[in-house]
PDB file of N, CA and C in Angstrom:
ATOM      1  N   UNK A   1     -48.786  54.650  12.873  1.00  0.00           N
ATOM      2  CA  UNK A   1     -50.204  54.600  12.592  1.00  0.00           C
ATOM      3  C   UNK A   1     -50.484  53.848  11.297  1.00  0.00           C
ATOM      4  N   UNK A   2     -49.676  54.239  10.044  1.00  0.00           N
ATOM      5  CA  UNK A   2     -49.864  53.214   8.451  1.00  0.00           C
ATOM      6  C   UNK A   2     -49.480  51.838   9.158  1.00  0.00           C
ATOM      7  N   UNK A   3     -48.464  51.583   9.973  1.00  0.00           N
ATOM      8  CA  UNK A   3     -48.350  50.335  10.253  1.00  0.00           C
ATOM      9  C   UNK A   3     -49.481  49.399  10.758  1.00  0.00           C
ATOM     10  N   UNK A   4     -50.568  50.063  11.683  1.00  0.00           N
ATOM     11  CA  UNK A   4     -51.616  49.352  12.591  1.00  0.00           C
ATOM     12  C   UNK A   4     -52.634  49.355  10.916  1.00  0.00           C
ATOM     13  N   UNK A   5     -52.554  50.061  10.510  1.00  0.00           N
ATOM     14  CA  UNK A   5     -53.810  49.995   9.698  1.00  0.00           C
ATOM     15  C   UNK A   5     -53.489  49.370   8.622  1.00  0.00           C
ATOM     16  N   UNK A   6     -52.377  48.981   8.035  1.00  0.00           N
ATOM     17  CA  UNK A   6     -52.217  47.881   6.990  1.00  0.00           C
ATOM     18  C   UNK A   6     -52.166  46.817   7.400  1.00  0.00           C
ATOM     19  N   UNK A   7     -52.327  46.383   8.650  1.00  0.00           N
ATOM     20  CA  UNK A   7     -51.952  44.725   9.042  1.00  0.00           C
ATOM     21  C   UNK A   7     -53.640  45.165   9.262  1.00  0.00           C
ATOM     22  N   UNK A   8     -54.185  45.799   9.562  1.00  0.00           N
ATOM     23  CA  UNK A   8     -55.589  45.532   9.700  1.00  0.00           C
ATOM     24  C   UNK A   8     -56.496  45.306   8.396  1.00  0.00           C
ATOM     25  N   UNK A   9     -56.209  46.271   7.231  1.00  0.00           N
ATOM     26  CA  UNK A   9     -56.196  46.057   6.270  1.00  0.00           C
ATOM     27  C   UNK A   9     -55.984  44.253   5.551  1.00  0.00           C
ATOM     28  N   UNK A  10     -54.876  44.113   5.559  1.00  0.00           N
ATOM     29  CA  UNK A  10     -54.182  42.947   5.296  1.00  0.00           C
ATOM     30  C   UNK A  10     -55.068  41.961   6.253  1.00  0.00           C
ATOM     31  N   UNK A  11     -55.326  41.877   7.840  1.00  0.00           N
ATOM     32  CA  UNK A  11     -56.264  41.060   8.421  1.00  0.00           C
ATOM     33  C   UNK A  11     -57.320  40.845   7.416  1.00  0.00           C
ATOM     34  N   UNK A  12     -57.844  41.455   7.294  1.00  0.00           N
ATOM     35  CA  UNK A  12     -59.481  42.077   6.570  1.00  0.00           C
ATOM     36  C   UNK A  12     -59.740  41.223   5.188  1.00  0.00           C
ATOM     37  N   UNK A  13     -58.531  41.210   4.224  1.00  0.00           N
ATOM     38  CA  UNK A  13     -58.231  41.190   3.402  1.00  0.00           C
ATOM     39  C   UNK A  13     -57.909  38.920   3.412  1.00  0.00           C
ATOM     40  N   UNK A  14     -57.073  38.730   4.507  1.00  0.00           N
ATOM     41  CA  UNK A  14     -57.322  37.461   4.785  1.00  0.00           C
ATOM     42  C   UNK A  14     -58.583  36.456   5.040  1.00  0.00           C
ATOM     43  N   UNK A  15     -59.119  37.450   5.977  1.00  0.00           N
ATOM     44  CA  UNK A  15     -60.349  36.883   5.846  1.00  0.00           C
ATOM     45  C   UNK A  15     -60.946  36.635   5.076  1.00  0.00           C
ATOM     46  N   UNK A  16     -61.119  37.519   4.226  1.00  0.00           N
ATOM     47  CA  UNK A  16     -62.013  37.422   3.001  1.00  0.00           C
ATOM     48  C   UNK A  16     -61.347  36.248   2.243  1.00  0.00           C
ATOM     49  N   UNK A  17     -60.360  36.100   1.777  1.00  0.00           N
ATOM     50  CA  UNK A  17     -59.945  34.817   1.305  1.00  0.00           C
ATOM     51  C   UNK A  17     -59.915  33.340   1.677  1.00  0.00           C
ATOM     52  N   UNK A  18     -59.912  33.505   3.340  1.00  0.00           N
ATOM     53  CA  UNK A  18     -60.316  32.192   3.400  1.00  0.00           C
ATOM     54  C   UNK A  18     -61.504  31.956   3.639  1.00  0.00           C
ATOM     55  N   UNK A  19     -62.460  32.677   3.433  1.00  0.00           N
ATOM     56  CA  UNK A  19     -64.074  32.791   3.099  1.00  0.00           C
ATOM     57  C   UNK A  19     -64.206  32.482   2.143  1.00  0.00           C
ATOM     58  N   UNK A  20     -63.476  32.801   1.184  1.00  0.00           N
ATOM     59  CA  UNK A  20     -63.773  32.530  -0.315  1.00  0.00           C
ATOM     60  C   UNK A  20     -63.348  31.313  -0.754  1.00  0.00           C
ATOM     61  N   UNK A  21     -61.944  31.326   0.319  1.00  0.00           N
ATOM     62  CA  UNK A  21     -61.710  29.126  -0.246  1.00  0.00           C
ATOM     63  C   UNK A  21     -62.670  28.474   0.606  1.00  0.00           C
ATOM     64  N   UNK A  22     -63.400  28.525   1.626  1.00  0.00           N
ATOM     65  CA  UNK A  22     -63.708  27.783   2.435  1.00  0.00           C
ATOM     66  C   UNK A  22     -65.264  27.507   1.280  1.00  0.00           C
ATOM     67  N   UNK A  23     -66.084  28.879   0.844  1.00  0.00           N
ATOM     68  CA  UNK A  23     -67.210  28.941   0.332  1.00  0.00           C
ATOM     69  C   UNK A  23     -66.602  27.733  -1.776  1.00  0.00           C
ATOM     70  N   UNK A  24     -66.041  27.841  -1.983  1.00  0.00           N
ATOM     71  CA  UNK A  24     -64.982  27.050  -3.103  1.00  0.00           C
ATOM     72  C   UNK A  24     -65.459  25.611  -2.786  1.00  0.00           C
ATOM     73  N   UNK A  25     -64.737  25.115  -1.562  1.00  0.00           N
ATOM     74  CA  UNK A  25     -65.003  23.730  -1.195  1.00  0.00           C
ATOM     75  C   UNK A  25     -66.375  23.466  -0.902  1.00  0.00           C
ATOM     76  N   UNK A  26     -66.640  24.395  -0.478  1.00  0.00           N
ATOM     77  CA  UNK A  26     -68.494  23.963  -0.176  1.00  0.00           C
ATOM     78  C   UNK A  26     -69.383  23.849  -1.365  1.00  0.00           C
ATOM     79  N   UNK A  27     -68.863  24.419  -2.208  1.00  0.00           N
ATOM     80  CA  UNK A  27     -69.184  24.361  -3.566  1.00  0.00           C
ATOM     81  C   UNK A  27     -68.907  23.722  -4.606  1.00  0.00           C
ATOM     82  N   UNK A  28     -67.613  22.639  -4.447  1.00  0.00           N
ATOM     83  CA  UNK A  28     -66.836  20.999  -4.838  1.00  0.00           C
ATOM     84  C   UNK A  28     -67.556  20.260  -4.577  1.00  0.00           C
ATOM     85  N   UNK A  29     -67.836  20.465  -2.898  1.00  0.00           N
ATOM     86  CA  UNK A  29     -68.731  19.456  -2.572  1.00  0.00           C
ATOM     87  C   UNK A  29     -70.108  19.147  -2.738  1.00  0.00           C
ATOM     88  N   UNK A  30     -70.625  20.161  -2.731  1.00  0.00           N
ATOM     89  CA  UNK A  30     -72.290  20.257  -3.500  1.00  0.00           C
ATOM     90  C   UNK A  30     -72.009  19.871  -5.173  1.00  0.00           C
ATOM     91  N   UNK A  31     -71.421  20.451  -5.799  1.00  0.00           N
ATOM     92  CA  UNK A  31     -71.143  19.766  -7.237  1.00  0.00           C
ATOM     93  C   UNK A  31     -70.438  18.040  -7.100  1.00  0.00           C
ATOM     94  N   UNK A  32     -70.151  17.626  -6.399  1.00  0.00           N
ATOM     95  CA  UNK A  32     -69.453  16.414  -6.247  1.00  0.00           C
ATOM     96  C   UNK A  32     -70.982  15.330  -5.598  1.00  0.00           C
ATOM     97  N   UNK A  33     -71.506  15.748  -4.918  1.00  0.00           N
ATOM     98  CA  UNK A  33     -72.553  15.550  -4.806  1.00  0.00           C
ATOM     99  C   UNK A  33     -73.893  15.516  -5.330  1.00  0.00           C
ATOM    100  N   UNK A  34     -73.999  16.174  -6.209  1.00  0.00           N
ATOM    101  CA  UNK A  34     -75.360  16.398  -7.805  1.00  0.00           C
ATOM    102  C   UNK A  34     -76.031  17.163  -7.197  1.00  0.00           C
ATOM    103  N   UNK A  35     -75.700  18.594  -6.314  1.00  0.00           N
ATOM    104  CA  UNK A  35     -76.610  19.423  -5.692  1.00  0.00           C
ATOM    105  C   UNK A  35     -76.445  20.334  -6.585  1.00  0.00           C
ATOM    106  N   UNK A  36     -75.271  20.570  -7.331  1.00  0.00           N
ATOM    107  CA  UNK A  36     -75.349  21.808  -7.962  1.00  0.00           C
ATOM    108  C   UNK A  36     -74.767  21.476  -8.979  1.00  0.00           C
ATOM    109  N   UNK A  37     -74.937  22.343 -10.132  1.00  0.00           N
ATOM    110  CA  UNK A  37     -74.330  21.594 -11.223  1.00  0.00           C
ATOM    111  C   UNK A  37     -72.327  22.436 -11.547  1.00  0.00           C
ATOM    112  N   UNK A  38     -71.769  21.968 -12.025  1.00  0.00           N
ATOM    113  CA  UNK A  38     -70.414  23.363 -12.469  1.00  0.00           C
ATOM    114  C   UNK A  38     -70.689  24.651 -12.608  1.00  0.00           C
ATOM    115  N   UNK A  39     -71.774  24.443 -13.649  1.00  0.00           N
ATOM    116  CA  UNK A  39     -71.746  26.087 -14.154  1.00  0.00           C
ATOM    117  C   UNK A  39     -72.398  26.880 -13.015  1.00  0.00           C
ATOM    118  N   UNK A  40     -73.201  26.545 -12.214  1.00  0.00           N
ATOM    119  CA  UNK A  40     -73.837  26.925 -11.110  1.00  0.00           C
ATOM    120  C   UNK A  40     -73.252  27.758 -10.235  1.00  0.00           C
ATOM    121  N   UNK A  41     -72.229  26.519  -9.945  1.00  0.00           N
ATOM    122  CA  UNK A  41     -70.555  26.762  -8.857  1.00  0.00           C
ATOM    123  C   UNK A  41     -69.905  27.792  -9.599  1.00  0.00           C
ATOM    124  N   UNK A  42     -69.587  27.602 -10.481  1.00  0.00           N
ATOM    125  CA  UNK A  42     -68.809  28.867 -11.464  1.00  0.00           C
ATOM    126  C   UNK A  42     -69.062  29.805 -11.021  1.00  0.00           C
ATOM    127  N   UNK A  43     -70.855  30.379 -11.665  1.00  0.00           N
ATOM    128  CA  UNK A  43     -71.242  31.377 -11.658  1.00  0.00           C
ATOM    129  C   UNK A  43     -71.340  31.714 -10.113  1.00  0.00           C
ATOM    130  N   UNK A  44     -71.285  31.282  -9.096  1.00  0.00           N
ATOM    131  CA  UNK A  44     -71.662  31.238  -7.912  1.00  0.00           C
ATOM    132  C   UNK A  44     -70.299  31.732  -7.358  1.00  0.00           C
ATOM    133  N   UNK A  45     -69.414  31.597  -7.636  1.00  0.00           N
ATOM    134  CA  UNK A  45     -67.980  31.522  -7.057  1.00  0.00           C
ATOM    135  C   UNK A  45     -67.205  33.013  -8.068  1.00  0.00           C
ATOM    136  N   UNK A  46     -67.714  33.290  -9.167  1.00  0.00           N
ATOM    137  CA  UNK A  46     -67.619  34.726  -9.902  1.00  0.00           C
ATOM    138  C   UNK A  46     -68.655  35.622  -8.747  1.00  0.00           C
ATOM    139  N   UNK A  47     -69.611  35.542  -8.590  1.00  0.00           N
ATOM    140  CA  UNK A  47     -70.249  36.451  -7.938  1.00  0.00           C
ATOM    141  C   UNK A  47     -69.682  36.693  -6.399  1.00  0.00           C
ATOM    142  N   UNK A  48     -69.156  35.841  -6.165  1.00  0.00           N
ATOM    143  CA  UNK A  48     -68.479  35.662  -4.417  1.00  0.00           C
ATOM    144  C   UNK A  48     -67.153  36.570  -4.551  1.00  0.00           C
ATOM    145  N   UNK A  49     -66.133  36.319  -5.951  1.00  0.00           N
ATOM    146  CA  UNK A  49     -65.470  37.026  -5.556  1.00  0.00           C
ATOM    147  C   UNK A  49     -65.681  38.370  -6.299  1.00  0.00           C
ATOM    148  N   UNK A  50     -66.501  38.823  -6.867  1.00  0.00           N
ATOM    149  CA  UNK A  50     -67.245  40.270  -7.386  1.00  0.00           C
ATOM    150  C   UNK A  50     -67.015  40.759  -5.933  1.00  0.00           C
ATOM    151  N   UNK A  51     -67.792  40.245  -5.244  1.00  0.00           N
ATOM    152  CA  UNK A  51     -68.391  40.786  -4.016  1.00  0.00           C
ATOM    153  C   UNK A  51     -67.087  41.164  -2.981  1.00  0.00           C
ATOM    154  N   UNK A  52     -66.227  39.935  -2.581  1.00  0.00           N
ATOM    155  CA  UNK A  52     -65.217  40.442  -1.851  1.00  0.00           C
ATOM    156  C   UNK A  52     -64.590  41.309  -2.287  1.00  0.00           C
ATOM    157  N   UNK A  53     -64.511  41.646  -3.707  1.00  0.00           N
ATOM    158  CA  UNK A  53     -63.320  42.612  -4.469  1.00  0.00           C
ATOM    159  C   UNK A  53     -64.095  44.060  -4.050  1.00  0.00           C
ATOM    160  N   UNK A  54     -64.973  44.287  -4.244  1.00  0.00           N
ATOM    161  CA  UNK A  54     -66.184  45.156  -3.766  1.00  0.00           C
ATOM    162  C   UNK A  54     -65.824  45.832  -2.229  1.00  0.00           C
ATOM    163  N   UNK A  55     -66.019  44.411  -1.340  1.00  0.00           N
ATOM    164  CA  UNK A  55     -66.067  44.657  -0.105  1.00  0.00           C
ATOM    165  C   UNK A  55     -64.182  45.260   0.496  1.00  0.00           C
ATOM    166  N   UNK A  56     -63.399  44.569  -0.408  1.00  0.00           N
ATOM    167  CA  UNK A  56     -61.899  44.948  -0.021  1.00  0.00           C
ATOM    168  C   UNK A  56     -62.026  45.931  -0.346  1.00  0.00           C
ATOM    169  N   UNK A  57     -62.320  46.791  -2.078  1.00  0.00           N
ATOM    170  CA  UNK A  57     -62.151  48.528  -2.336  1.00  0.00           C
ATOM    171  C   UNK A  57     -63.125  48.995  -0.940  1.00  0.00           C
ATOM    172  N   UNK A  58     -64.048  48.647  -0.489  1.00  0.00           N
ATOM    173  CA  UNK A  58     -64.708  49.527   0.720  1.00  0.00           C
ATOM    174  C   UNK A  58     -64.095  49.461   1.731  1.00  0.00           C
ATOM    175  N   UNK A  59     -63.331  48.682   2.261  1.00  0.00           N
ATOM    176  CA  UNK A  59     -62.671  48.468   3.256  1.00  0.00           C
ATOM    177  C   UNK A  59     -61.877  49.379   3.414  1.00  0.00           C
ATOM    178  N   UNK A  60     -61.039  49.533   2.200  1.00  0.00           N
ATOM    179  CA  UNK A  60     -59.439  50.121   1.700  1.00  0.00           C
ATOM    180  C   UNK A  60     -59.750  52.036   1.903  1.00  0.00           C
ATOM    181  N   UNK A  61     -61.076  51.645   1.493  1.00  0.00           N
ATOM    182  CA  UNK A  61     -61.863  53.198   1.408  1.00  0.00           C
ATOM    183  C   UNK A  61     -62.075  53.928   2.838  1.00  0.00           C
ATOM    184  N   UNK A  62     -62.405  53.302   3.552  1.00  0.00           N
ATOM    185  CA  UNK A  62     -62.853  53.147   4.833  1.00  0.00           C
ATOM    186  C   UNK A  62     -61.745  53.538   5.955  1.00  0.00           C
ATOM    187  N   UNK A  63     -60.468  52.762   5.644  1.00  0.00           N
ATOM    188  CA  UNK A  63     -59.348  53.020   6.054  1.00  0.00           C
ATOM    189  C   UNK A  63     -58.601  54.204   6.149  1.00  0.00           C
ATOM    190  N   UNK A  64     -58.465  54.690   4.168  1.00  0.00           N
ATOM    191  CA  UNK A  64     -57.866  55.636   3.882  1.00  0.00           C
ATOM    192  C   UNK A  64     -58.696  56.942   4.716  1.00  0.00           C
ATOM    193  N   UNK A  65     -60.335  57.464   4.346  1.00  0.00           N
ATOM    194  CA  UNK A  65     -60.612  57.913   5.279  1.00  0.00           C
ATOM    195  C   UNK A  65     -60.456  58.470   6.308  1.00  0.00           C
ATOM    196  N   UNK A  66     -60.067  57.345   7.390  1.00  0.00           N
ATOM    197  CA  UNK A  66     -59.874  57.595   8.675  1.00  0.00           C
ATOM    198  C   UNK A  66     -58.485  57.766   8.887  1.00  0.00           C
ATOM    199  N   UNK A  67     -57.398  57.388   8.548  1.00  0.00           N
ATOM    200  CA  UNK A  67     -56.357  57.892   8.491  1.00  0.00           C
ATOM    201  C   UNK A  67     -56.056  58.870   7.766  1.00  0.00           C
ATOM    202  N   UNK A  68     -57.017  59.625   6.755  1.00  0.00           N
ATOM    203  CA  UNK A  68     -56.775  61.445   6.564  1.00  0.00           C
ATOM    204  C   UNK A  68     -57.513  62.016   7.657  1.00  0.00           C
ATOM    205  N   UNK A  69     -58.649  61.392   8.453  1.00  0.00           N
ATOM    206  CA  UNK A  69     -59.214  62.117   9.808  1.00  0.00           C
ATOM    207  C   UNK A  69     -58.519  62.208  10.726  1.00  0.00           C
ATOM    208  N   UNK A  70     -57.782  60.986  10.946  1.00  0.00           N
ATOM    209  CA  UNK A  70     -56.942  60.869  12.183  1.00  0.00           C
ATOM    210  C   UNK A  70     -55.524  61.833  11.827  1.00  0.00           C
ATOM    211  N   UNK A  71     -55.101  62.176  10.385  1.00  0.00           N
ATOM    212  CA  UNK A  71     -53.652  63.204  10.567  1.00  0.00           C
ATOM    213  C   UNK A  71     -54.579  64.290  10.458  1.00  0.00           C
ATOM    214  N   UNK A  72     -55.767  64.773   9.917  1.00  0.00           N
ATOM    215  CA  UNK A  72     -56.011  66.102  10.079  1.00  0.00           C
ATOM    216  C   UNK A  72     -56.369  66.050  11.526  1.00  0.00           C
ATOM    217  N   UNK A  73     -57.005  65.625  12.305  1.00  0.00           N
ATOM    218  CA  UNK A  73     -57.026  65.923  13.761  1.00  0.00           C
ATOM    219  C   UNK A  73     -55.680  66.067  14.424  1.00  0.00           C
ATOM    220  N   UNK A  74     -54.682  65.160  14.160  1.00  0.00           N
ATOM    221  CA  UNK A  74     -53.205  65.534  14.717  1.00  0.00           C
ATOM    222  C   UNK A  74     -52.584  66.422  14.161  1.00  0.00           C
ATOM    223  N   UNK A  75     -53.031  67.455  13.397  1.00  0.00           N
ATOM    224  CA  UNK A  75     -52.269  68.110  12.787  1.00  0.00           C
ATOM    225  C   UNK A  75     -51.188  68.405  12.397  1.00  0.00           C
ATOM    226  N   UNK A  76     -51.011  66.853  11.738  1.00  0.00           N
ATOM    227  CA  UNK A  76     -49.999  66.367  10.847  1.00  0.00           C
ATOM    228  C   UNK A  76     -50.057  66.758   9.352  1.00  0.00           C
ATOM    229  N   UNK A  77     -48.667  66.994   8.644  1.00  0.00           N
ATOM    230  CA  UNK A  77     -48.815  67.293   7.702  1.00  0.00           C
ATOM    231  C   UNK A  77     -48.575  66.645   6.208  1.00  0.00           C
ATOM    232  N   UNK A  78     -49.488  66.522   5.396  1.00  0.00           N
ATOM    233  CA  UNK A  78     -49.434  65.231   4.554  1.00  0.00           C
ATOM    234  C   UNK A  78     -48.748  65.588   3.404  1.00  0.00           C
ATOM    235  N   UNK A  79     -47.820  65.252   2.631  1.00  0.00           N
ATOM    236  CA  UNK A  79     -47.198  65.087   1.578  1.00  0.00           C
ATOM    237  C   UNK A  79     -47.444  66.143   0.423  1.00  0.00           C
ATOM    238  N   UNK A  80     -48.644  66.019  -0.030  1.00  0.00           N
ATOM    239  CA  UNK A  80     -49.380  67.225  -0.717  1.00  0.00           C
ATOM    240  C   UNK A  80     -49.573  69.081   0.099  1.00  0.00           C
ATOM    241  N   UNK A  81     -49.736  68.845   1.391  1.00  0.00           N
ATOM    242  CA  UNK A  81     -48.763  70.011   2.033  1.00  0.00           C
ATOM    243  C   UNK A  81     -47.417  70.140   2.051  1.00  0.00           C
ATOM    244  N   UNK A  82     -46.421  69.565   2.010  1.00  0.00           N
ATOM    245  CA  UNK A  82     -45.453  70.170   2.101  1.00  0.00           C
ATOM    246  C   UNK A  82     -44.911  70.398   0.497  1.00  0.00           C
ATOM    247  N   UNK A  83     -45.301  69.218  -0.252  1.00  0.00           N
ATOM    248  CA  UNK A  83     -44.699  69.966  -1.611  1.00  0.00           C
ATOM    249  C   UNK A  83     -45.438  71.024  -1.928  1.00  0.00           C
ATOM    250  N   UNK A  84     -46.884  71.737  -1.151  1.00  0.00           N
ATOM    251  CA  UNK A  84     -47.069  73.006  -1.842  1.00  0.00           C
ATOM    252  C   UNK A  84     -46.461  74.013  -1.105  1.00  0.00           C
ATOM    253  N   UNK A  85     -46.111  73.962   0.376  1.00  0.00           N
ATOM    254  CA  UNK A  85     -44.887  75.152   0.434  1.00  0.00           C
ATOM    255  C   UNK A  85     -43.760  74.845   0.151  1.00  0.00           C
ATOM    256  N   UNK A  86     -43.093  73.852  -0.111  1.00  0.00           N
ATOM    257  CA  UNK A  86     -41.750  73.309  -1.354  1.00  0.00           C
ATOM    258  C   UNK A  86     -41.861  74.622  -2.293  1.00  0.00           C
ATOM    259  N   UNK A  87     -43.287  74.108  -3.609  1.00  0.00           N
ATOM    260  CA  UNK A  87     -43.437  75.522  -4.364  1.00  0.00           C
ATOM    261  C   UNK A  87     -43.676  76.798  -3.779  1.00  0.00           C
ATOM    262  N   UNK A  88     -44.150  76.951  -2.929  1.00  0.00           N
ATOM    263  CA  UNK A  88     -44.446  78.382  -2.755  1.00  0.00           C
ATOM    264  C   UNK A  88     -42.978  79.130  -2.459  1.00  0.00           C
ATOM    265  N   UNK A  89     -41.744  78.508  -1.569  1.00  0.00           N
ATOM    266  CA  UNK A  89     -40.809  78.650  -0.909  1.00  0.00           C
ATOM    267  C   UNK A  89     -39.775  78.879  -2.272  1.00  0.00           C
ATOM    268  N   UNK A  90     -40.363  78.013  -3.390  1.00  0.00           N
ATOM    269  CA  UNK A  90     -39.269  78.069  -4.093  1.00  0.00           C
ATOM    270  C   UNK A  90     -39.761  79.418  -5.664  1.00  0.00           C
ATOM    271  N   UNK A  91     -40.571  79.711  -5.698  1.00  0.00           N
ATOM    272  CA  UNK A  91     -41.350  80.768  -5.855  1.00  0.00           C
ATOM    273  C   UNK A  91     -41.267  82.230  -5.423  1.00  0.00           C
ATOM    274  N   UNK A  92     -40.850  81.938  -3.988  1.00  0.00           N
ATOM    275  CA  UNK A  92     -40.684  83.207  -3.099  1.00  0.00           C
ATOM    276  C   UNK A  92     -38.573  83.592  -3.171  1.00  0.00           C
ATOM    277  N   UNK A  93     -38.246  82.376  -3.201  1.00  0.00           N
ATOM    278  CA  UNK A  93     -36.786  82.453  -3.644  1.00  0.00           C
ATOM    279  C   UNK A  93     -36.630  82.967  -4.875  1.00  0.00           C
ATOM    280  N   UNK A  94     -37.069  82.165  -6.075  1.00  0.00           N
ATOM    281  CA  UNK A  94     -37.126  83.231  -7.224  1.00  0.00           C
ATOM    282  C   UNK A  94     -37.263  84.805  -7.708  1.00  0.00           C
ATOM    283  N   UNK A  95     -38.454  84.941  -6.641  1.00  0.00           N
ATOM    284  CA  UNK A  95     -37.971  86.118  -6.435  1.00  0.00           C
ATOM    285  C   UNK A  95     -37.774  87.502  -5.943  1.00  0.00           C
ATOM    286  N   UNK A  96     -37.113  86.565  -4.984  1.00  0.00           N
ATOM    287  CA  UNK A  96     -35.767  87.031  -4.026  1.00  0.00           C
ATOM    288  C   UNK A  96     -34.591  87.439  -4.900  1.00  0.00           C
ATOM    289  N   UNK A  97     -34.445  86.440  -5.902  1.00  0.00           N
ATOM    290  CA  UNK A  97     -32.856  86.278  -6.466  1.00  0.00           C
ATOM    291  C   UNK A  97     -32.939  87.152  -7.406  1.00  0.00           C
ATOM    292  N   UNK A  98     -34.458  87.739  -8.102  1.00  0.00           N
ATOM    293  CA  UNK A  98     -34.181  88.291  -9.418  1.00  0.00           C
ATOM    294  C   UNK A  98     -33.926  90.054  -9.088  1.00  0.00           C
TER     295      UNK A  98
END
């Protein structure tokens, strides 16, 4: 299941980058052209990737989510469960022994 959802992740995550080079060149070319000036493009190309960085933490968010929905519905048990009966087990051995 981590496997399907990090290549989807990682899909997600591609996209957005070649959105962001593709939106880059479109933005060479309007500055190469006297449509826009550098600083324009700059500022234009800071706000683009504000935004994808934005849109990847929501994504990532989105993901994680549903893969704690999808093991609590399978009632699977996650990491932070078992090291707390780890302690409890080793707690209850203690004392046992004393």
């Amino acid at each position: 299941m981590s496997t399907f959802m990090e290549r989807l992740l990682l899909m997600g995550m591609g996209g957005v980058a070649v959105a962001q080079d593709t939106a880059r060149d479109l933005m060479d070319d309007l500055v190469r052209r006297g449509e826009m000036s550098r600083e324009e493009a700059q500022g234009l190309t800071r706000d683009l990737e504000e935004r994808g960085r934005r849109e990847r933490e929501e994504i990532s968010d989105m993901i994680r989510t549903q893969i704690a929905r999808t093991m609590d519905q399978a009632n699977i048990a996650a990491k932070s469960d078992i090291r707390r009966l780890e302690q409890r087990l080793d707690e209850l051995e203690s004392r046992l022994s004393v």
